[in-house]
C-alpha atoms as a PDB file:
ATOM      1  CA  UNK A   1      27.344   1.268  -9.907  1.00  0.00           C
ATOM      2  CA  UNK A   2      24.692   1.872  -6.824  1.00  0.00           C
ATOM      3  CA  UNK A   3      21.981   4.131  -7.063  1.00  0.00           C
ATOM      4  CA  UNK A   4      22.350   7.246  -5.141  1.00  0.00           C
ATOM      5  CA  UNK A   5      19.152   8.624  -3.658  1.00  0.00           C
ATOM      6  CA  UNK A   6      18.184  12.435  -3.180  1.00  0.00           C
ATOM      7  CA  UNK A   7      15.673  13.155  -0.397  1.00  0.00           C
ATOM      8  CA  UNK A   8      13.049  15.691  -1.067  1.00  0.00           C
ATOM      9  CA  UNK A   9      14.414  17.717   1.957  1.00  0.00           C
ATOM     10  CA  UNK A  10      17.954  17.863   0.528  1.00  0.00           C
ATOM     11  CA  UNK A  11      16.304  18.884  -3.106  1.00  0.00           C
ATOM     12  CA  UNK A  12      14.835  21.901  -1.594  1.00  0.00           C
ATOM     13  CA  UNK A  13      17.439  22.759   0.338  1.00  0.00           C
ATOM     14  CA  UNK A  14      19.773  23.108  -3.144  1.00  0.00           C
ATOM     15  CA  UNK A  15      17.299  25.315  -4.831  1.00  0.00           C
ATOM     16  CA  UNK A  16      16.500  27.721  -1.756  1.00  0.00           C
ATOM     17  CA  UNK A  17      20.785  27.702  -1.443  1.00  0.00           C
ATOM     18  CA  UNK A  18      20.787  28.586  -5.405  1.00  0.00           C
ATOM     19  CA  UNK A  19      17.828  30.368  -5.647  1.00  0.00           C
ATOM     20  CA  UNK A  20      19.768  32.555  -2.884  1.00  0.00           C
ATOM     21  CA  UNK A  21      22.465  32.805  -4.975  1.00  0.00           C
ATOM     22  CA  UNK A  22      20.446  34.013  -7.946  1.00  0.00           C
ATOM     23  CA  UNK A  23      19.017  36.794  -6.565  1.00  0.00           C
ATOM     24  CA  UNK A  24      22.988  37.744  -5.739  1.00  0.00           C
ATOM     25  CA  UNK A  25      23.131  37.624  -9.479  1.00  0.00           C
ATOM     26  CA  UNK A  26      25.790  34.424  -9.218  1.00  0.00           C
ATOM     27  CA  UNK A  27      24.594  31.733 -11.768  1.00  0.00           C
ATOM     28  CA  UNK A  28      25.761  27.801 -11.318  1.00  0.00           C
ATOM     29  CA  UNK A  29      24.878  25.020 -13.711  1.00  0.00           C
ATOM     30  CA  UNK A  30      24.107  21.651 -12.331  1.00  0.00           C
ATOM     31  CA  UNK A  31      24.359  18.787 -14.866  1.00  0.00           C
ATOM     32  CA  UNK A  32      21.588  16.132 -14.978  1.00  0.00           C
ATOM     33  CA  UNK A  33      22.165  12.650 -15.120  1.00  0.00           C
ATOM     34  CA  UNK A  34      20.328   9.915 -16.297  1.00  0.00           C
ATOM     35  CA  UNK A  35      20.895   6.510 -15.232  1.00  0.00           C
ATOM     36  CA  UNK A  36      19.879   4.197 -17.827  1.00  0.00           C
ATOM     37  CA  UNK A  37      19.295   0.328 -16.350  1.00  0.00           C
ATOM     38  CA  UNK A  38      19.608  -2.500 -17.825  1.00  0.00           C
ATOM     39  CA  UNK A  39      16.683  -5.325 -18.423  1.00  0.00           C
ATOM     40  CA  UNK A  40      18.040  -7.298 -14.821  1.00  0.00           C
ATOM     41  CA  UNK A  41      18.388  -3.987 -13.385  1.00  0.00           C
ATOM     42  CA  UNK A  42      15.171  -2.956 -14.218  1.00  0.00           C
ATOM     43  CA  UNK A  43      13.153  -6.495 -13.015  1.00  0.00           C
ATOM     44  CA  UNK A  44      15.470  -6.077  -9.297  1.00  0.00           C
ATOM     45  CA  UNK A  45      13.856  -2.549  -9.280  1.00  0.00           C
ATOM     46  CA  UNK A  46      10.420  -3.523 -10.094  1.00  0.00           C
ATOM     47  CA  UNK A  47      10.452  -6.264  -7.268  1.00  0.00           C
ATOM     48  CA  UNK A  48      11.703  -3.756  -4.649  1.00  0.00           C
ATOM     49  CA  UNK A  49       9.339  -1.302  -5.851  1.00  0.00           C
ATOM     50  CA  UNK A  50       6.758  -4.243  -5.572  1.00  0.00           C
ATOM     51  CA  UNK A  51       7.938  -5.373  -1.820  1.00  0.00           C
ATOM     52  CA  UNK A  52       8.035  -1.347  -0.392  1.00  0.00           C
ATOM     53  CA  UNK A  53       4.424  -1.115  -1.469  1.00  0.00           C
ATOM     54  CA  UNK A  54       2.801  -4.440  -0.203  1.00  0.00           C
ATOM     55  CA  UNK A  55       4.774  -3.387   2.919  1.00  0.00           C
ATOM     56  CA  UNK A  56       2.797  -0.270   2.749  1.00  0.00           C
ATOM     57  CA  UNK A  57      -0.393  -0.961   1.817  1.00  0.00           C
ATOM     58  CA  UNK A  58      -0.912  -5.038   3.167  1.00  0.00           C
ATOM     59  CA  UNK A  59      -0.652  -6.561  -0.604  1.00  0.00           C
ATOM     60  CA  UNK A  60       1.183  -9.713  -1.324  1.00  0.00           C
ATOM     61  CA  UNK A  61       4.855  -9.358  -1.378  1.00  0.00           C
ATOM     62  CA  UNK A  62       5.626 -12.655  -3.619  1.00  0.00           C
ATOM     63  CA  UNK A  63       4.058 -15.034  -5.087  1.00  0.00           C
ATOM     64  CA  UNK A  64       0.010 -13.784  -4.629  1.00  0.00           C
ATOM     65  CA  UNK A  65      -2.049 -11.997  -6.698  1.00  0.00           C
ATOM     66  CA  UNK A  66      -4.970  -9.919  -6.278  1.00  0.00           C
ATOM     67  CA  UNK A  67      -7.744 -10.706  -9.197  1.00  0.00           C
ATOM     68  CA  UNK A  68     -10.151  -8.094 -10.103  1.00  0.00           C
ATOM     69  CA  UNK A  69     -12.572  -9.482 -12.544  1.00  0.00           C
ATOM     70  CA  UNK A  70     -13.362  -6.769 -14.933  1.00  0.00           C
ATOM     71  CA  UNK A  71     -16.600  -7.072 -17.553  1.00  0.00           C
ATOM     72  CA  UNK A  72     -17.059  -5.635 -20.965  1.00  0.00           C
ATOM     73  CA  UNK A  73     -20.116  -3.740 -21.645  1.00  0.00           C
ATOM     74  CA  UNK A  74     -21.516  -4.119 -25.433  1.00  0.00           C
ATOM     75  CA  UNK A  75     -17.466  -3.033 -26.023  1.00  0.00           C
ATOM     76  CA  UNK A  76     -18.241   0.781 -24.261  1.00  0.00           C
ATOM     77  CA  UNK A  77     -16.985   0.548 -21.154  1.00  0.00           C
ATOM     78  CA  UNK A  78     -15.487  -2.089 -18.026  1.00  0.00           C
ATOM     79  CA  UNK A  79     -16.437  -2.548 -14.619  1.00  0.00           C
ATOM     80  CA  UNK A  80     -15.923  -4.493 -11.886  1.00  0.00           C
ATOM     81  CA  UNK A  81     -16.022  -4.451  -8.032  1.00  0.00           C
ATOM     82  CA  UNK A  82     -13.171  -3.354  -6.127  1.00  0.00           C
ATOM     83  CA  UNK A  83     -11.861  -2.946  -2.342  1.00  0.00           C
ATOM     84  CA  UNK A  84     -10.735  -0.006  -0.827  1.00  0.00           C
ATOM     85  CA  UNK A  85      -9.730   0.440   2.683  1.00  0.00           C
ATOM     86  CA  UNK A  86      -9.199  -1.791   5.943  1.00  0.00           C
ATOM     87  CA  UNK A  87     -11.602  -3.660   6.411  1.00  0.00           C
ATOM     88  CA  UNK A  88     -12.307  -3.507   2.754  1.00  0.00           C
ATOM     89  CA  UNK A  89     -15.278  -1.672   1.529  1.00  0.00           C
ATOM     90  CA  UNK A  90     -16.907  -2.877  -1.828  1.00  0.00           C
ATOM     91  CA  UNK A  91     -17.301  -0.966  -5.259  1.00  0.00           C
ATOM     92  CA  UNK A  92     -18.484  -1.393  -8.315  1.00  0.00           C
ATOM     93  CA  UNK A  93     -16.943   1.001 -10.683  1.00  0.00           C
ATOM     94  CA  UNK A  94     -16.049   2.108 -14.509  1.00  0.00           C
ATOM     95  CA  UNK A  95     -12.925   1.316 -15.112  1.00  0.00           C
ATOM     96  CA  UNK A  96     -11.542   4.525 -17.233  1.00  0.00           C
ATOM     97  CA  UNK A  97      -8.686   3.069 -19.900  1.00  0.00           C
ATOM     98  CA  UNK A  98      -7.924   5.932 -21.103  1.00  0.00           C
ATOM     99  CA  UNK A  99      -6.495   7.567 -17.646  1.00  0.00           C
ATOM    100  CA  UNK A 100      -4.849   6.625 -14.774  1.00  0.00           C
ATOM    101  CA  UNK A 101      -6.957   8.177 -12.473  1.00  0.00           C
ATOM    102  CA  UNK A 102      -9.676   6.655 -10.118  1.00  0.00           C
ATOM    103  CA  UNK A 103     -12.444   8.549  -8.216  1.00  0.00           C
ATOM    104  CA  UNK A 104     -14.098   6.945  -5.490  1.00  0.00           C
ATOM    105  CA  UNK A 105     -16.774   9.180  -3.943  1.00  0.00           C
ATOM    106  CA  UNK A 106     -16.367  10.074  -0.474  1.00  0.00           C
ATOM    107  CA  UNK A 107     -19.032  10.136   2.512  1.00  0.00           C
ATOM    108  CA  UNK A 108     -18.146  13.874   3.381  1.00  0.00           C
ATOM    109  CA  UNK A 109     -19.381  15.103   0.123  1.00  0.00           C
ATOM    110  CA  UNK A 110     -22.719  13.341  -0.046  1.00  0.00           C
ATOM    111  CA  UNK A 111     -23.146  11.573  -3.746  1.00  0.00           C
ATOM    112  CA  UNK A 112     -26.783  11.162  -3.841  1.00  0.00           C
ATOM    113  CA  UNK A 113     -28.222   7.916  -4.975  1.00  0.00           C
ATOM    114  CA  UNK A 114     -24.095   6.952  -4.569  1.00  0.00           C
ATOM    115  CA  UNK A 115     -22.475   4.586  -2.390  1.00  0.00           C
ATOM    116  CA  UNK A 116     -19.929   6.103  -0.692  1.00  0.00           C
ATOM    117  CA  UNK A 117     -16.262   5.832   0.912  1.00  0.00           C
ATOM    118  CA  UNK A 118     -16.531   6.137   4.907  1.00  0.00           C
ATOM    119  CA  UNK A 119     -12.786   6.683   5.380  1.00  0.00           C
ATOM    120  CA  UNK A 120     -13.819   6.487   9.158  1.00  0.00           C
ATOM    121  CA  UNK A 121     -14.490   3.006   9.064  1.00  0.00           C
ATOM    122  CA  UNK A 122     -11.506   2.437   7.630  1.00  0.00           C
ATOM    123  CA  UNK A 123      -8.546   1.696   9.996  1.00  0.00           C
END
């Protein structure tokens, strides 16, 4: 079976139409579904997910690999230098294992002592 795909626009449009409805004091129940994929399913996804955002942001679609060499410091943290931005500007930053976040300081706010990301430069 395909996957079918719900737009954001279509999402909000079906709670404003039964948000509507609640406040007429009519009550509907939508079931949820969850579409559980299997291991091939899941790799095909994966690549398409993979393809969509090289597309997007200029990384390799197949094949390549970007390498960020990353450094362990006395077993308390890891850094390494990283791009951002087009044409790339260079960092050297913590990488944080324990979140998925990543802060790169930006020129408007003025870091002191800091270098910077000059999203102006950046095409």
């Amino acid at each position: 079976p395909g996957t079918t795909l719900v737009t954001p626009m279509a999402v909000l449009l079906l709670v404003a139409a039964l948000s509507l409805q609640g406040a007429l004091g009519v009550v509907h129940r939508v079931p949820l579904r969850r579409e559980i994929l299997n291991f091939t399913s899941t790799v095909r996804a994966l690549r398409g997910q993979r393809r969509a955002l090289g597309a997007k942001y200029g990384f390799p679609s197949s094949g390549g690999s970007s390498k960020i060499n990353i450094e362990d410091y006395q077993n308390l943290c890891y850094y390494g230098t990283m791009s951002v931005g087009t044409p790339a500007q260079h960092f050297r930053v913590i990488f944080d294992t324990g979140s998925s976040d990543l802060w790169v300081p930006n020129s408007d706010v003025g870091v002191a002592g800091k270098r910077t990301y000059d999203h102006s430069a950046s095409g």
